[in-house]
Structures are given as C-alpha cells and as structure tokens.
Protein backbone atom coordinates (compact mmCIF):
# COMPACT_ATOMS: atom_id res chain seq x y z
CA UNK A 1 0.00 0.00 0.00
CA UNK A 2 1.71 2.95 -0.84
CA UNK A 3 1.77 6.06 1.95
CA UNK A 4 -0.37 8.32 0.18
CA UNK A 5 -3.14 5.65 0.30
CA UNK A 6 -2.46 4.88 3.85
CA UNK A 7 -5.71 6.49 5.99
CA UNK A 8 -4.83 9.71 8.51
CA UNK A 9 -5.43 6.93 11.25
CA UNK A 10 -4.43 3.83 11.30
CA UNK A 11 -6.62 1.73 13.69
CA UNK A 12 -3.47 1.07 16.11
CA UNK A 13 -3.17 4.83 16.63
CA UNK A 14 -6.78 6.11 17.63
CA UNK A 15 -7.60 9.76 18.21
CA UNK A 16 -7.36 11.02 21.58
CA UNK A 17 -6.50 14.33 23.77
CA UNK A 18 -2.80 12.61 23.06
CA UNK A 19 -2.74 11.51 19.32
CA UNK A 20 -5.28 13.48 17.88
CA UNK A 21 -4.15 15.13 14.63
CA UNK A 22 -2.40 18.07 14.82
CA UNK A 23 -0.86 21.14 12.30
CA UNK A 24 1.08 23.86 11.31
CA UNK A 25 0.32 25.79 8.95
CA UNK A 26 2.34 28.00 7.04
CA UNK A 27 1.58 31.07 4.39
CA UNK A 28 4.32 30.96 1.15
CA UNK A 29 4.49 34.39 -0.59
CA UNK A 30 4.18 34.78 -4.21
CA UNK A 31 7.86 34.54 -5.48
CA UNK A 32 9.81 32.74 -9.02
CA UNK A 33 11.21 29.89 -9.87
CA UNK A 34 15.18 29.46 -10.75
CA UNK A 35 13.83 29.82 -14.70
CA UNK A 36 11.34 33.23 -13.70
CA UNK A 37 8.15 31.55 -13.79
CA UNK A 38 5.99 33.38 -11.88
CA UNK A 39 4.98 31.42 -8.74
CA UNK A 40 1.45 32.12 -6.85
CA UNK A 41 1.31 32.17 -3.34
CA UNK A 42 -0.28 28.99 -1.38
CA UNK A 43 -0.35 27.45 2.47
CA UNK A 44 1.09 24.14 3.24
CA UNK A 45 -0.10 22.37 6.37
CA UNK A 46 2.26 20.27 8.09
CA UNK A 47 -0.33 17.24 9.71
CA UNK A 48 0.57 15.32 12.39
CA UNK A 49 -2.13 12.73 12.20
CA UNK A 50 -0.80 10.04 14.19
CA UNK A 51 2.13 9.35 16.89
CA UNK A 52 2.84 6.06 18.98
CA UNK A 53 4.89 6.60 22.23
CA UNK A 54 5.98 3.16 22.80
CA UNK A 55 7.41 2.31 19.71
CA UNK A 56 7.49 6.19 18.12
CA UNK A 57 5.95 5.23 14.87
CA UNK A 58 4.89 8.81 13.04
CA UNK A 59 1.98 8.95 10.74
CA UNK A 60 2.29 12.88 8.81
CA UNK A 61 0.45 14.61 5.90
CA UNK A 62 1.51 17.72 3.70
CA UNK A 63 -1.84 19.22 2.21
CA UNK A 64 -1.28 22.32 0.23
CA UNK A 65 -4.35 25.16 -0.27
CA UNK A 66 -3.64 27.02 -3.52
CA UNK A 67 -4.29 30.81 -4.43
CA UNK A 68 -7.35 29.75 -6.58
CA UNK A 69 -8.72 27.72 -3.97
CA UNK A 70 -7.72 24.35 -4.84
CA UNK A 71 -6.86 22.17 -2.07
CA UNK A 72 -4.45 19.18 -2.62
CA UNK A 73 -5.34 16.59 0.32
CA UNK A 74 -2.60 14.91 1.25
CA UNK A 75 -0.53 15.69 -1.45
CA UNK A 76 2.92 14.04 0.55
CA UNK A 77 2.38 11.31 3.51
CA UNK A 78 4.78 9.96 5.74
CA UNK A 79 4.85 7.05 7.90
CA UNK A 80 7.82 6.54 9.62
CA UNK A 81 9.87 5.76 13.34
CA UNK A 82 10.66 8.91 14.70
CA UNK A 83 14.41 8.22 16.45
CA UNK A 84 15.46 10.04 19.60
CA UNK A 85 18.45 12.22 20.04
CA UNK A 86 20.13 9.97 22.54
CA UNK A 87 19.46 7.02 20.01
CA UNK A 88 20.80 9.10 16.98
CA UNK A 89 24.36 9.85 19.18
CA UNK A 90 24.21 6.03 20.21
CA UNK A 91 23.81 4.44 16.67
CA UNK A 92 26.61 7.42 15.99
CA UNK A 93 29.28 6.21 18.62
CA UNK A 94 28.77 2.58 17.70
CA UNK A 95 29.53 3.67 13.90
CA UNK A 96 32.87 4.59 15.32
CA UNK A 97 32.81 8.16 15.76
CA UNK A 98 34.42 9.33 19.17
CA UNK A 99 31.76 11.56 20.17
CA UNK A 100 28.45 13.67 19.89
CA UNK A 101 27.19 17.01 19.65
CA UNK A 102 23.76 18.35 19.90
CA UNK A 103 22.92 21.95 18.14
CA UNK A 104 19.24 23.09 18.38
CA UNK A 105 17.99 25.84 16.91
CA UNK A 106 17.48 28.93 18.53
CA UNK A 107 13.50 31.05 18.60
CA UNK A 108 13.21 34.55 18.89
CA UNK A 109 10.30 34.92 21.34
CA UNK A 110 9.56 38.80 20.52
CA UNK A 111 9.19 38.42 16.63
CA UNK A 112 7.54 34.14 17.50
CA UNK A 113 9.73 32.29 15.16
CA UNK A 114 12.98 30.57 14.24
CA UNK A 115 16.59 32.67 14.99
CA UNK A 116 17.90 30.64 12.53
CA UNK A 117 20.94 30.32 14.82
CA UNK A 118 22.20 26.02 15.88
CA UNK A 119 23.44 26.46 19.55
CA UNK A 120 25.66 23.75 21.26
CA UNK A 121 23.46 22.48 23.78
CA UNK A 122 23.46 19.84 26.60
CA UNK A 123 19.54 20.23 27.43
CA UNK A 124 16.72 21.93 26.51
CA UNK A 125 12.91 22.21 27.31
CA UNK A 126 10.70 20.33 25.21
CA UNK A 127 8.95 22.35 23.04
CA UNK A 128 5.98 21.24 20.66
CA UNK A 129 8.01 21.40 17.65
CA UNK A 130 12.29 22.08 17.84
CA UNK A 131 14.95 21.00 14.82
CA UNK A 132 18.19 19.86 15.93
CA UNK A 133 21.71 19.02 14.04
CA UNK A 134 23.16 15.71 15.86
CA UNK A 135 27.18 16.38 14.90
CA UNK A 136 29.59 13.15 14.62
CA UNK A 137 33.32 13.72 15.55
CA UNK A 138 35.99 11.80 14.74
C-alpha cells in the first residue's frame, strides 16, 4: 500500500486528547522559480495525524491550499519511526565516531519564530516542535 493511500489513522493509533491530529500551517508568498516563472502564493499544512509513544511510529500529511482555492489533500504522507536524540548519538558512537554534539535551533520569542541560529546544547525544554543538528566527531 503505498503512503499516500495509507488512511490519517491507522486503527493502532486512535484519536485522543494525546494523538489526535495536529498542524502547522504555514503562508508561502508569491515569489519565481530558478527559470522566472511566476509562482502564486499557497499554504502548506504540516499534519501530524498520528504518533505512537511506545514504539514512536509517526503517521504525517503535507496538504497544500492554492491561491485559486484548490486544495491538494494529502498531497505528501509519511509514515515513519521517529528516532530520539540519545538514540541518533548512540547508533553514531557505535559507527565509530568518538563523540556527539547536539545543536538546536534557537527562537526569537519577541518576533515568534525561528533565529535561525544552531546552539551547542546539553539540554533543553521540550517544546511542541524544535529542529536539531546531531554532529559526529571523529
């Protein structure tokens, strides 16, 4: 079955005040392509439809609402193991590197969005959504 036919729920993940399906979404501005091709603005809404905290399996959705109104329903789906940070710098050290380092990014509370700045870090507050660079050395 490919992802895309996959339904927003699986029946092993059902829909409750800790899985229910959750999003972000996110207003593109007009702008043009490498060749000048005139693009038209749209949203894309990141989905969260589905999460398993035993075993960390991810269910996700990207659905896309155009300028003209047309709305692409899960137009990208993903279904996948989300993998912890301490299990990303374990599987790294057993590869052979000598150590880890963890870099999340920074958020700029005043303007509510990304600093766009990866800060060496040894903890951090969990946060509904946070990227993070994981950072091998030999």
């Amino acid at each position: 079955m490919s992802p895309a036919s996959r339904s927003a729920t699986p029946a092993r993940y059902p829909r409750n005040a800790s899985s229910s399906a959750v999003g972000l979404a996110r207003r593109i501005a007009a702008s043009r392509a490498v060749d000048g091709t005139r693009l038209a603005p749209f949203t894309y809404l990141w989905e969260h439809a589905a999460f398993n905290p035993i075993d960390h399996h991810l269910v996700c959705h990207i659905h896309f609402r155009l300028a003209d109104g047309i709305r692409l329903e899960r137009a990208f789906s993903y279904d996948w193991r989300l993998w912890t940070l301490p299990e990303i710098q374990d599987a790294m050290l057993e590869a052979g590197f000598a150590a880890t380092e963890v870099y999340v990014e920074g958020w700029d509370e005043r303007r509510d969005e990304s600093d766009g700045i990866y800060r060496l870090r040894r903890g951090f507050e969990n946060q509904e959504g946070w990227l993070a660079y994981v950072v091998g050395i030999k």
